[in-house]
N, C-alpha and C. Protein backbone atom coordinates (compact mmCIF):
# COMPACT_ATOMS: atom_id res chain seq x y z
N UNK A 1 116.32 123.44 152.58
CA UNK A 1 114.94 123.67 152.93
C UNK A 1 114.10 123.98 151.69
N UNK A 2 114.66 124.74 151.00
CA UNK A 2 114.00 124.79 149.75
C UNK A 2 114.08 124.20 148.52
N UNK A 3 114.46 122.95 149.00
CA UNK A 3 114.40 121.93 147.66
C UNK A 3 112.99 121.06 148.49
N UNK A 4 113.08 120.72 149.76
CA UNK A 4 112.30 119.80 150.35
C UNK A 4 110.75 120.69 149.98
N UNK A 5 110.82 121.89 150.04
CA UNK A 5 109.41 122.69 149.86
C UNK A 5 109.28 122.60 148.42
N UNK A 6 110.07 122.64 147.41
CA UNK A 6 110.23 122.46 145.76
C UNK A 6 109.30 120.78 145.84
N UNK A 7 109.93 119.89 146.28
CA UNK A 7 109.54 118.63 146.13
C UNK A 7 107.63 118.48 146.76
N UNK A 8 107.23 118.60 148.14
CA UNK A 8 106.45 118.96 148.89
C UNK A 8 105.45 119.71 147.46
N UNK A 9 105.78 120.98 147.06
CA UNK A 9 104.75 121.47 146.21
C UNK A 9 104.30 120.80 144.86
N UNK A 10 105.82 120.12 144.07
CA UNK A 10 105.41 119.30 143.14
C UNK A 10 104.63 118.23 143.15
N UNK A 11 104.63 117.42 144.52
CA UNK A 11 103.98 116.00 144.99
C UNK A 11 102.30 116.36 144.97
N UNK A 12 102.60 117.87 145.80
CA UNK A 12 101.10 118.36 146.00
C UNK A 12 100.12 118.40 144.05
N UNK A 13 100.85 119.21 143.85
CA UNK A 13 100.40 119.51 142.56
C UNK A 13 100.05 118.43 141.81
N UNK A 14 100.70 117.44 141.84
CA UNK A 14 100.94 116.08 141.11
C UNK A 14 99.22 115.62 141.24
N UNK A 15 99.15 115.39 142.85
CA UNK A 15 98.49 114.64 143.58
C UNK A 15 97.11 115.18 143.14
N UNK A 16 96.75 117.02 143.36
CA UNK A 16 95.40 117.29 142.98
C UNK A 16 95.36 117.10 141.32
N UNK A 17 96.38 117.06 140.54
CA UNK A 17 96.10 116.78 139.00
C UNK A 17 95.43 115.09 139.03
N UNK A 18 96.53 114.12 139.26
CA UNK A 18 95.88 112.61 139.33
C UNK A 18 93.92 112.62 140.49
N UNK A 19 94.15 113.94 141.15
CA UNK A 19 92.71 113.43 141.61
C UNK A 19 91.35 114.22 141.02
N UNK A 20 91.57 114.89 140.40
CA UNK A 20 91.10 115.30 139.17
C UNK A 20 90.42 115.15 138.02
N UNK A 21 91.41 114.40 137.39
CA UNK A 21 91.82 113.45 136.43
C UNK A 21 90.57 112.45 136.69
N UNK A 22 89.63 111.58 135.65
CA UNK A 22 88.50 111.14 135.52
C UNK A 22 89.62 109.37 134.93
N UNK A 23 89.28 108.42 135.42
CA UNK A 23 90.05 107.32 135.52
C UNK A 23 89.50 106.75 133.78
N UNK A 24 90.29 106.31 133.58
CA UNK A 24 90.16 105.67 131.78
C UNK A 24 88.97 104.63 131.57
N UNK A 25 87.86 104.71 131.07
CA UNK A 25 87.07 104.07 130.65
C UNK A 25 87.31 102.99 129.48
N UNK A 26 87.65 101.68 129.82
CA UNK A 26 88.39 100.82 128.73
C UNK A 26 86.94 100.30 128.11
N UNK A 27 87.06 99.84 126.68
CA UNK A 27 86.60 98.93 125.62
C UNK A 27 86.67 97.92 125.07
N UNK A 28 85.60 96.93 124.93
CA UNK A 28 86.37 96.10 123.81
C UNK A 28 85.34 96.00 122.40
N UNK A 29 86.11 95.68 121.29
CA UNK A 29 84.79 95.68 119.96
C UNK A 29 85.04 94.39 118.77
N UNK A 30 84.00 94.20 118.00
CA UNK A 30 84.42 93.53 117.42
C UNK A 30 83.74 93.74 115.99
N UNK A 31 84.10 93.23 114.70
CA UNK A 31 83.76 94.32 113.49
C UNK A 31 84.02 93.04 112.26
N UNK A 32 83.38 93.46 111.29
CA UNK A 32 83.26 92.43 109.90
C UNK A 32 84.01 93.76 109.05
N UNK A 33 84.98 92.82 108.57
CA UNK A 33 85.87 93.87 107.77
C UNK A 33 85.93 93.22 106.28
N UNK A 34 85.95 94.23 105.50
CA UNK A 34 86.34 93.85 104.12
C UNK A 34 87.54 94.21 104.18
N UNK A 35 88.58 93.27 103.78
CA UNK A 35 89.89 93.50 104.21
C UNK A 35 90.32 93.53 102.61
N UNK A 36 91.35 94.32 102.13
CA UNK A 36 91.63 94.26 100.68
C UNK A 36 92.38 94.54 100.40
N UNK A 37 93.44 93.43 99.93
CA UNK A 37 94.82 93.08 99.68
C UNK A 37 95.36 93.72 98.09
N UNK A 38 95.70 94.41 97.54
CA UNK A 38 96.01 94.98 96.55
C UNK A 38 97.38 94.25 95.75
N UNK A 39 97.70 93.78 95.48
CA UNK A 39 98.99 93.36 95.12
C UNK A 39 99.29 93.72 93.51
N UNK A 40 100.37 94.78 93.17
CA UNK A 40 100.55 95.28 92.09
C UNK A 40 102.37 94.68 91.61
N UNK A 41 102.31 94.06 90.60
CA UNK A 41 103.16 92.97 90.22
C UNK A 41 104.57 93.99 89.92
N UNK A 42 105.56 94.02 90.12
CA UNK A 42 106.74 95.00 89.39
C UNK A 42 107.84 93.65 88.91
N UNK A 43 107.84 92.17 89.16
CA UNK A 43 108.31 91.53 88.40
C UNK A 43 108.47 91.11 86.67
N UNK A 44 107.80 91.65 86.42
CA UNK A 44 107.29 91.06 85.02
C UNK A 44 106.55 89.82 84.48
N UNK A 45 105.93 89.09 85.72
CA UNK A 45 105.06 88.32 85.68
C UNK A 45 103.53 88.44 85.58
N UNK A 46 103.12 89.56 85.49
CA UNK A 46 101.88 90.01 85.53
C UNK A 46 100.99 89.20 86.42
N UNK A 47 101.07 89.21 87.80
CA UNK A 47 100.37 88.76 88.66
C UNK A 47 99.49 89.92 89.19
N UNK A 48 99.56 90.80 88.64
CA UNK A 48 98.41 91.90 89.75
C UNK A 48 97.49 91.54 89.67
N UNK A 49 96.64 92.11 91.30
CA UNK A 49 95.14 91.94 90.97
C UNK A 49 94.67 92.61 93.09
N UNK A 50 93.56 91.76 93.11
CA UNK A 50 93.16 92.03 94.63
C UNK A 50 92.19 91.27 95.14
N UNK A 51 92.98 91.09 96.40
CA UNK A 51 92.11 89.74 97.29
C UNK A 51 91.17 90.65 97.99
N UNK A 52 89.87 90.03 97.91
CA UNK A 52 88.88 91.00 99.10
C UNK A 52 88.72 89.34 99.95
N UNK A 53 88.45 90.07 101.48
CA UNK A 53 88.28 88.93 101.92
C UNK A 53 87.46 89.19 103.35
N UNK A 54 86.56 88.62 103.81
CA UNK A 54 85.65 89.41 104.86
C UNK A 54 86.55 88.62 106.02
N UNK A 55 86.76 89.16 107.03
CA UNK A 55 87.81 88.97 107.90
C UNK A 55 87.33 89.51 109.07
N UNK A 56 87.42 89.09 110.45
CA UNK A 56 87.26 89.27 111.90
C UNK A 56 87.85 90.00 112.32
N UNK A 57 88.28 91.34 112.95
CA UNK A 57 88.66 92.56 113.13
C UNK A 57 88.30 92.56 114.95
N UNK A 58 89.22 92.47 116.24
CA UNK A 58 89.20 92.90 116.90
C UNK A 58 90.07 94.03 117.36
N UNK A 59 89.13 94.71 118.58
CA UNK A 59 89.42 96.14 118.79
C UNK A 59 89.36 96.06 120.08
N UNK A 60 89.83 96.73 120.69
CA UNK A 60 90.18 97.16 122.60
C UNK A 60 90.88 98.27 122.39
N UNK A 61 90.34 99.31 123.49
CA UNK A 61 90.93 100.73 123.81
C UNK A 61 90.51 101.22 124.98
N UNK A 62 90.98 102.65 125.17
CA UNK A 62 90.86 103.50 126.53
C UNK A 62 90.67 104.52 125.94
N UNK A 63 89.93 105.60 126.96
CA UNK A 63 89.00 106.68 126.75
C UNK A 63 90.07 107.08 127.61
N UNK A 64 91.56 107.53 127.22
CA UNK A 64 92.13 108.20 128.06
C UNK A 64 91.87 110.12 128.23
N UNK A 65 91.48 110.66 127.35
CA UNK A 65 90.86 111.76 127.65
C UNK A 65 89.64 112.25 126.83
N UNK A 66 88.64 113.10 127.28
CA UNK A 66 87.34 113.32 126.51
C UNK A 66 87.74 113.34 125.09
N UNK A 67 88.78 113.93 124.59
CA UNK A 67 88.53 113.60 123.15
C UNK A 67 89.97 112.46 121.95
N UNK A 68 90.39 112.04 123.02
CA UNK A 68 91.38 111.30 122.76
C UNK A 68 91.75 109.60 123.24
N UNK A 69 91.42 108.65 122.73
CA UNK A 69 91.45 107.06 123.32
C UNK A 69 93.09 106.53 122.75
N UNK A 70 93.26 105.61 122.98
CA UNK A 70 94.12 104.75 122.64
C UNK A 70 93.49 103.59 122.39
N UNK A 71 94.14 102.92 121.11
CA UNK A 71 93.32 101.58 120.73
C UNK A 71 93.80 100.97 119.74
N UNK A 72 93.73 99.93 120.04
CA UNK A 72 94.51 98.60 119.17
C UNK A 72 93.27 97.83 118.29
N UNK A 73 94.46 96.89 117.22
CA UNK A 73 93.39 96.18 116.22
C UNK A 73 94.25 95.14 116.03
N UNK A 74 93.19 93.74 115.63
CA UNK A 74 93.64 93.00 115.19
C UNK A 74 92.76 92.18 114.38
N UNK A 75 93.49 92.24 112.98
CA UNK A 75 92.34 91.59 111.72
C UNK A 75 93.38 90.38 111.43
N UNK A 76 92.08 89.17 111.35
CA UNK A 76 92.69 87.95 110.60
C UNK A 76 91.25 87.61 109.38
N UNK A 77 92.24 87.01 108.26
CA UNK A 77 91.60 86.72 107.48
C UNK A 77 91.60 85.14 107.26
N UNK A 78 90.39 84.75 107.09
CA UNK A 78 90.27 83.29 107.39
C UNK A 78 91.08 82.33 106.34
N UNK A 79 91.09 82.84 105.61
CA UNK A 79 91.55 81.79 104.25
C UNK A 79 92.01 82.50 103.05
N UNK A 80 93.02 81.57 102.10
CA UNK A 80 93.68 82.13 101.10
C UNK A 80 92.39 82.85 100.31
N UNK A 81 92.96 83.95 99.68
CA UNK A 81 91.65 84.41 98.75
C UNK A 81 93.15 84.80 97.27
N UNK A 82 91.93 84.64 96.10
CA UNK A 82 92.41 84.88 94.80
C UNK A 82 92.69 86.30 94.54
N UNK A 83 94.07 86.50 93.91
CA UNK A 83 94.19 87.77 93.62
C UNK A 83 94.21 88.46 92.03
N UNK A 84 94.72 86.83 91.27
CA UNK A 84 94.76 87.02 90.36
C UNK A 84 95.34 85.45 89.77
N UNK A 85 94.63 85.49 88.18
CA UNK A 85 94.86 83.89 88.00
C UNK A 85 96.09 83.84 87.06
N UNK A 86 96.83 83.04 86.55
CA UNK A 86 97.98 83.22 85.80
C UNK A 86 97.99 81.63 85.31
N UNK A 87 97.18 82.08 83.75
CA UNK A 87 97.08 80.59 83.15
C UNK A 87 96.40 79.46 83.78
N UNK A 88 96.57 78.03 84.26
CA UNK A 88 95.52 77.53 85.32
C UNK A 88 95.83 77.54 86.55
N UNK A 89 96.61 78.46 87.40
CA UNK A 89 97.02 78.85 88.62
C UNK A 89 96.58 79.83 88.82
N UNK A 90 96.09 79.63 90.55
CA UNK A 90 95.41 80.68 90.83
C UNK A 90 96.96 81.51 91.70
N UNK A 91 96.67 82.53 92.10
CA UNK A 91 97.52 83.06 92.72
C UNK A 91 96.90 83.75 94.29
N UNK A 92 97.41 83.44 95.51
CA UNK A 92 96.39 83.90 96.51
C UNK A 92 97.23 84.24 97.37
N UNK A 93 96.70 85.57 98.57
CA UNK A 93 97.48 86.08 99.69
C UNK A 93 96.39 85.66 100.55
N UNK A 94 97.03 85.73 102.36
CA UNK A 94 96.39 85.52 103.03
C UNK A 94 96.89 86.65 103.98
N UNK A 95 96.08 87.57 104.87
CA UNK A 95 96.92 89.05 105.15
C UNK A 95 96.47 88.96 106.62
N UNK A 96 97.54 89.18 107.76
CA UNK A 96 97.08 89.36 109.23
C UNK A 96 97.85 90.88 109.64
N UNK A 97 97.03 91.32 110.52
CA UNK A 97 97.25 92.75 110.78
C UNK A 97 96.85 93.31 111.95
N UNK A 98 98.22 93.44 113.05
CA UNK A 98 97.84 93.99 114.02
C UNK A 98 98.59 95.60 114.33
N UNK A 99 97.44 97.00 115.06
CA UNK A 99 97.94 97.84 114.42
C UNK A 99 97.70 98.72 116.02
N UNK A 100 98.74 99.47 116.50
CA UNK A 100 97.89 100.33 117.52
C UNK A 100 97.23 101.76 116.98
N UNK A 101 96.71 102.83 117.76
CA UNK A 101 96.38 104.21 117.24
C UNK A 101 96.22 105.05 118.18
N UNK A 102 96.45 106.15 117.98
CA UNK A 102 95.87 107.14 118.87
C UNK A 102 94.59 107.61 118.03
N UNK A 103 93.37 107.93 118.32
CA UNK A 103 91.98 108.45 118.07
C UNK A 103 91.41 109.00 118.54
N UNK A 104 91.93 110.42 118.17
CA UNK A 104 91.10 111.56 118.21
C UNK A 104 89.66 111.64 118.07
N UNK A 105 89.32 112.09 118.43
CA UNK A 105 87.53 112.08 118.31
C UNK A 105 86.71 113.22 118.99
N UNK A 106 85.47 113.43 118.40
CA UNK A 106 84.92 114.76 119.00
C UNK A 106 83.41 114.21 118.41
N UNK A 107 82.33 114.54 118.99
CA UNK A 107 80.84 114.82 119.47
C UNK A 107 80.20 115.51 118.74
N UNK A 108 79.29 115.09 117.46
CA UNK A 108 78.75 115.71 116.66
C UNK A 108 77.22 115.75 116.87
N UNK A 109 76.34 116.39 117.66
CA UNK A 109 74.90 115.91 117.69
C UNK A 109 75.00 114.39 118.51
N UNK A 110 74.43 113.39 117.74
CA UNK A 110 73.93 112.14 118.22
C UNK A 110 75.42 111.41 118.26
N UNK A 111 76.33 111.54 116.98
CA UNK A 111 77.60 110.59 117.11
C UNK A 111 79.11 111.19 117.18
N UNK A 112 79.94 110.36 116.95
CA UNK A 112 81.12 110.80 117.33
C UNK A 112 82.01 110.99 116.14
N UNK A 113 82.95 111.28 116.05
CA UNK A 113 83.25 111.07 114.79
C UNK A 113 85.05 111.15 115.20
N UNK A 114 85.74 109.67 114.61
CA UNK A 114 86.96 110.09 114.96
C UNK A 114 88.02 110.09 113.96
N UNK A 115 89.25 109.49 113.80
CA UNK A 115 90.21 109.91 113.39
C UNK A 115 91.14 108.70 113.67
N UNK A 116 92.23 108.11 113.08
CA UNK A 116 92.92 107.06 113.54
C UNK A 116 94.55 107.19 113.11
N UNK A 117 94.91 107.11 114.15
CA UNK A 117 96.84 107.66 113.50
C UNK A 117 97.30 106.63 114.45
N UNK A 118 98.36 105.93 113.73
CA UNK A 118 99.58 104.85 114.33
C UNK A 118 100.28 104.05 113.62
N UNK A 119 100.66 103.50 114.12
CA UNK A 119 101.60 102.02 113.42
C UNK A 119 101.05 100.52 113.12
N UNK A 120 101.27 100.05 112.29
CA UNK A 120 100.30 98.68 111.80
C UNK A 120 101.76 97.89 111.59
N UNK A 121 101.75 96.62 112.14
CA UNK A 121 102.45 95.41 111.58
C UNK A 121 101.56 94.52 110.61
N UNK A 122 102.10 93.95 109.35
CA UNK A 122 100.92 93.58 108.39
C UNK A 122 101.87 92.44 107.92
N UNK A 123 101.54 91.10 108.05
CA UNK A 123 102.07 89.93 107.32
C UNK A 123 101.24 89.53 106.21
N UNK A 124 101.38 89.53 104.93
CA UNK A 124 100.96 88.95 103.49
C UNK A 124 101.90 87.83 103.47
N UNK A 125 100.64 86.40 103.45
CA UNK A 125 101.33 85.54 102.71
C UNK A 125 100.85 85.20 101.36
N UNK A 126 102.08 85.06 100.13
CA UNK A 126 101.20 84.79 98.76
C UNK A 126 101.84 83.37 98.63
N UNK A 127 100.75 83.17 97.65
CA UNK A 127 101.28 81.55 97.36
C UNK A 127 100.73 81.65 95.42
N UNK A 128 101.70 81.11 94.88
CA UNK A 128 100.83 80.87 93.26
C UNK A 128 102.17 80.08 92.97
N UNK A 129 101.85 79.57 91.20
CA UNK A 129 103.12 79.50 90.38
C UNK A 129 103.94 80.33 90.25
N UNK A 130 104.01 81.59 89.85
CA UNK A 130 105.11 82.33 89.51
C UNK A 130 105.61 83.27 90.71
N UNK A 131 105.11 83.12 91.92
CA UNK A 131 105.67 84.12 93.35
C UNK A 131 104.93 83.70 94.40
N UNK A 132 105.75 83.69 95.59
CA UNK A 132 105.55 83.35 96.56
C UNK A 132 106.24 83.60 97.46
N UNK A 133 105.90 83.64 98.46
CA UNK A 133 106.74 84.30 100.05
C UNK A 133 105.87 84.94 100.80
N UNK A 134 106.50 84.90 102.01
CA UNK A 134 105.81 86.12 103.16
C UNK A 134 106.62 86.74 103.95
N UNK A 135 106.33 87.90 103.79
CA UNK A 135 106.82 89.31 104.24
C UNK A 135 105.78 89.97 105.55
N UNK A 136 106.71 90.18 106.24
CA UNK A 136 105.87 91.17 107.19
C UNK A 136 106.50 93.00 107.21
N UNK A 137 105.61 93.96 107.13
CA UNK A 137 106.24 94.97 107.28
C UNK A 137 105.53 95.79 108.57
N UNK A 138 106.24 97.13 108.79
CA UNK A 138 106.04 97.94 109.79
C UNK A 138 105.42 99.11 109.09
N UNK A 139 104.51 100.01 109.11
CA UNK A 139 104.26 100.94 108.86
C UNK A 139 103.43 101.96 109.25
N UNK A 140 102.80 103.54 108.75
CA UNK A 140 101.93 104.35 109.36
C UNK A 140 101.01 103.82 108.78
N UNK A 141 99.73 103.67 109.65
CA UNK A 141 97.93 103.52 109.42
C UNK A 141 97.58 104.63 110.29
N UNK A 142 96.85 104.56 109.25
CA UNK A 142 95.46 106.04 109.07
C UNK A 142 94.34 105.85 109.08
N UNK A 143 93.03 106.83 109.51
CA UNK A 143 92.28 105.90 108.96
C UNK A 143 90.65 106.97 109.62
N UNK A 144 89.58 106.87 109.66
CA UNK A 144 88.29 107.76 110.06
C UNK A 144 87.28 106.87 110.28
N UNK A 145 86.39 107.45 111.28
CA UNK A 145 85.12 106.42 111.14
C UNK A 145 84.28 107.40 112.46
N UNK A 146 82.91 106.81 112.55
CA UNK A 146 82.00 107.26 112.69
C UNK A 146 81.36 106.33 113.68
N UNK A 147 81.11 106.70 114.87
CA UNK A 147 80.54 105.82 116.23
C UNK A 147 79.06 106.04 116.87
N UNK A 148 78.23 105.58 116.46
CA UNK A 148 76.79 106.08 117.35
C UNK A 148 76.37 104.95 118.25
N UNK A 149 76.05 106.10 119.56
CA UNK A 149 75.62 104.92 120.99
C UNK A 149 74.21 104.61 121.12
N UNK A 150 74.50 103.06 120.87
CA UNK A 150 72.81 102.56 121.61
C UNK A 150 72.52 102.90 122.68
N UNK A 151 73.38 102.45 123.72
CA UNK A 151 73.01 102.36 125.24
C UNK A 151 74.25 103.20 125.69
N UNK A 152 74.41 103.64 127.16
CA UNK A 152 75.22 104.25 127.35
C UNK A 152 76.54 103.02 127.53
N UNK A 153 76.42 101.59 127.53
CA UNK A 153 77.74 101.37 126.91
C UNK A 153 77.62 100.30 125.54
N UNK A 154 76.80 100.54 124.94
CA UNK A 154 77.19 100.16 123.60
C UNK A 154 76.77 100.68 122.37
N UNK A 155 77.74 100.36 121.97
CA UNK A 155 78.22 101.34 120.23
C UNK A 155 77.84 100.61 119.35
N UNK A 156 77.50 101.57 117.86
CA UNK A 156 78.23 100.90 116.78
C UNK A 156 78.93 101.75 116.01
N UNK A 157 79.52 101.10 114.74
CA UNK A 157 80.13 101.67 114.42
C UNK A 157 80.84 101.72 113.03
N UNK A 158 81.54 102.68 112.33
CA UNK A 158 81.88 102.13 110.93
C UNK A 158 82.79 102.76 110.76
N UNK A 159 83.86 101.97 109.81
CA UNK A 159 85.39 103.04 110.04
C UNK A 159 85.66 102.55 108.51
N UNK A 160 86.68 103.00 108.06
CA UNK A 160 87.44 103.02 106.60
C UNK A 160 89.36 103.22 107.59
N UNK A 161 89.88 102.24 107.32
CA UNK A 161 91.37 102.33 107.93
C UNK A 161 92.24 101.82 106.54
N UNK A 162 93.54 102.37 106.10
CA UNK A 162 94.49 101.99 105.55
C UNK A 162 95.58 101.31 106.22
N UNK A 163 96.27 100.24 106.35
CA UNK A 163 97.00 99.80 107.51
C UNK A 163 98.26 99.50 106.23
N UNK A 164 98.43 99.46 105.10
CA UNK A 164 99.83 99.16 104.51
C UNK A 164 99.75 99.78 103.23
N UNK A 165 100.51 101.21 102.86
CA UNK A 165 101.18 100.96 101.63
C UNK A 165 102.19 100.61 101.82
N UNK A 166 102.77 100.11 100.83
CA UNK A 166 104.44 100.10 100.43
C UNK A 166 104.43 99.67 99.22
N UNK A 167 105.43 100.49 98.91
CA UNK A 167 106.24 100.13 97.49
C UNK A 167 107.48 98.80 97.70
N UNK A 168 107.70 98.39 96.27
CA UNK A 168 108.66 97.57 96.13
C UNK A 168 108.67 96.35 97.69
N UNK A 169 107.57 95.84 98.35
CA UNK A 169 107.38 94.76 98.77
C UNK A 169 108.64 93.91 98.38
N UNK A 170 109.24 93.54 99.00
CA UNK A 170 110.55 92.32 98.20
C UNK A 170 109.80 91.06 98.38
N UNK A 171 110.21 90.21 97.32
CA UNK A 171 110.00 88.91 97.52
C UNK A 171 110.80 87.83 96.68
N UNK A 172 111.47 88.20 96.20
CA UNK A 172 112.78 87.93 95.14
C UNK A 172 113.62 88.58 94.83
N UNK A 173 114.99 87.77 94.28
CA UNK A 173 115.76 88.73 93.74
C UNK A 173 115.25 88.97 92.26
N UNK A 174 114.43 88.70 91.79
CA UNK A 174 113.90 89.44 90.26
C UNK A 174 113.32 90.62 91.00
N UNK A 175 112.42 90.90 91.90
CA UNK A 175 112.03 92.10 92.09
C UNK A 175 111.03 91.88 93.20
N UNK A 176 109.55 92.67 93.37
CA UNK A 176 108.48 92.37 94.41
C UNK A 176 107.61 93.08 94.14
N UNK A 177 106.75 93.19 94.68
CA UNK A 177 105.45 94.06 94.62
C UNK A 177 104.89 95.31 94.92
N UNK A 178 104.13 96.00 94.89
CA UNK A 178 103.85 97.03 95.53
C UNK A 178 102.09 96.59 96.24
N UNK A 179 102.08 96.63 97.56
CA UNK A 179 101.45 96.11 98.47
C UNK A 179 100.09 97.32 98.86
N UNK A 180 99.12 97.24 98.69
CA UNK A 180 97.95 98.05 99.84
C UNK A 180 97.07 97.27 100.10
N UNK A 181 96.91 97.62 101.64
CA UNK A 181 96.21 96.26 102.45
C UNK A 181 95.04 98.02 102.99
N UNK A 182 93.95 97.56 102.92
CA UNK A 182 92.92 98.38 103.46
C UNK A 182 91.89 97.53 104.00
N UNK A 183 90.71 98.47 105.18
CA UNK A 183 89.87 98.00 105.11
C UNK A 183 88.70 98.64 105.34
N UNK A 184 87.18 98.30 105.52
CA UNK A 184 86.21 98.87 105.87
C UNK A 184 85.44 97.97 106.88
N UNK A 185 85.12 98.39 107.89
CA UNK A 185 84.71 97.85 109.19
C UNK A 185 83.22 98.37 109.22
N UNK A 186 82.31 97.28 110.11
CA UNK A 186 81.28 97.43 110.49
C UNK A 186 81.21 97.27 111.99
N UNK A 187 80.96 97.35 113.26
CA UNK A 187 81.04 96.73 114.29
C UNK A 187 80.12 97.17 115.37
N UNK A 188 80.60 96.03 116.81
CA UNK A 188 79.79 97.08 118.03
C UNK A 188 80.91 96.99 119.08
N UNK A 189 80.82 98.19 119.87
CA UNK A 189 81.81 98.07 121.25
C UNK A 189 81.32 98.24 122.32
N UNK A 190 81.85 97.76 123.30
CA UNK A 190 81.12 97.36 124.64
C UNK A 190 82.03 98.42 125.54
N UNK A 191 81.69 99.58 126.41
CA UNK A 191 82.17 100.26 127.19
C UNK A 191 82.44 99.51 128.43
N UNK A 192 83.28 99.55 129.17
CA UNK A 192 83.00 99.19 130.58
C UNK A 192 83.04 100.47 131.28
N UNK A 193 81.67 100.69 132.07
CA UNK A 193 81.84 101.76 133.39
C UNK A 193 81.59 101.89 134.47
């Protein structure tokens, strides 16, 4: 009898929390990113340098609680960009990056201001004379930005995100690179409510 009343009170409890509970307000956005490929040479070829490259940046998330969303990204960059030239070869990466986050955020006056913590998958492809390959890695992205509302569902917005260091990048057995892929976003997002 008193497991069935144990169960009975938990269901109850359950039930007034989920009705409570304010249902997730989803998003979608979209953003002009300066995307910027860092590539620092540890072969001995002296290829360093850095691709900037303005790149299409989509975004979708949930307003799962007043100060906390969930939200994904995905940046492509249109075309090889130069990172560095080596004699009459150019040397160029081309970088795609999809990343989720949790984003914290809190209500300052007129805007919002949040916070970005998660995991980024990041594929660099390079191409030149002296190195070449593509690598994809896994890693933590970080990242802040700043949201003010036009209308009550649309935004804009501006963020600064890091989505890849790493050291020692492999791409040969002579050695590999050391990799930072960043970016800076401009955008707008569309609430649905």
């Amino acid at each position: 009898m008193s497991k069935k009343l144990l169960v009975i009170a938990l269901g109850t409890a359950a039930t007034i929390g989920v009705a409570h509970a304010a249902p997730p307000a989803f998003y979608i956005g979209g953003d002009a990113v300066g995307l910027t490929t860092k590539i620092d040479d540890n072969t001995g070829a002296n290829t360093s340098g850095s691709a900037k490259a303005t790149a299409l940046r989509l975004r979708g998330g949930a307003h799962i609680l007043d100060w906390l969303d969930a939200e994904f990204h995905v940046a492509l960059s249109p075309t090889d960009k130069t990172y560095s030239t080596t004699g009459t070869s150019s040397n160029k990466s081309r970088t795609t990056v999809a990343a989720a986050f949790a984003k914290p955020n809190v209500n300052v006056g007129p805007v919002n201001l949040y916070g970005l913590v998660g995991l980024a998958s990041t594929k660099v492809d390079l191409s030149g004379s002296l190195m070449s390959g593509t690598q994809s890695e896994r890693s933590v992205a970080y990242g802040v930005g700043v949201q003010y509302p036009f209308t009550g569902n649309l935004s804009g917005s501006i963020d600064y995100v890091q989505y890849l260091k790493k050291k020692s990048y492999p791409l040969s057995a002579t050695g590999g690179v050391d990799v930072d892929v960043k970016a800076i976003g401009v955008g707008l997002t569309y609430t649905f409510r």
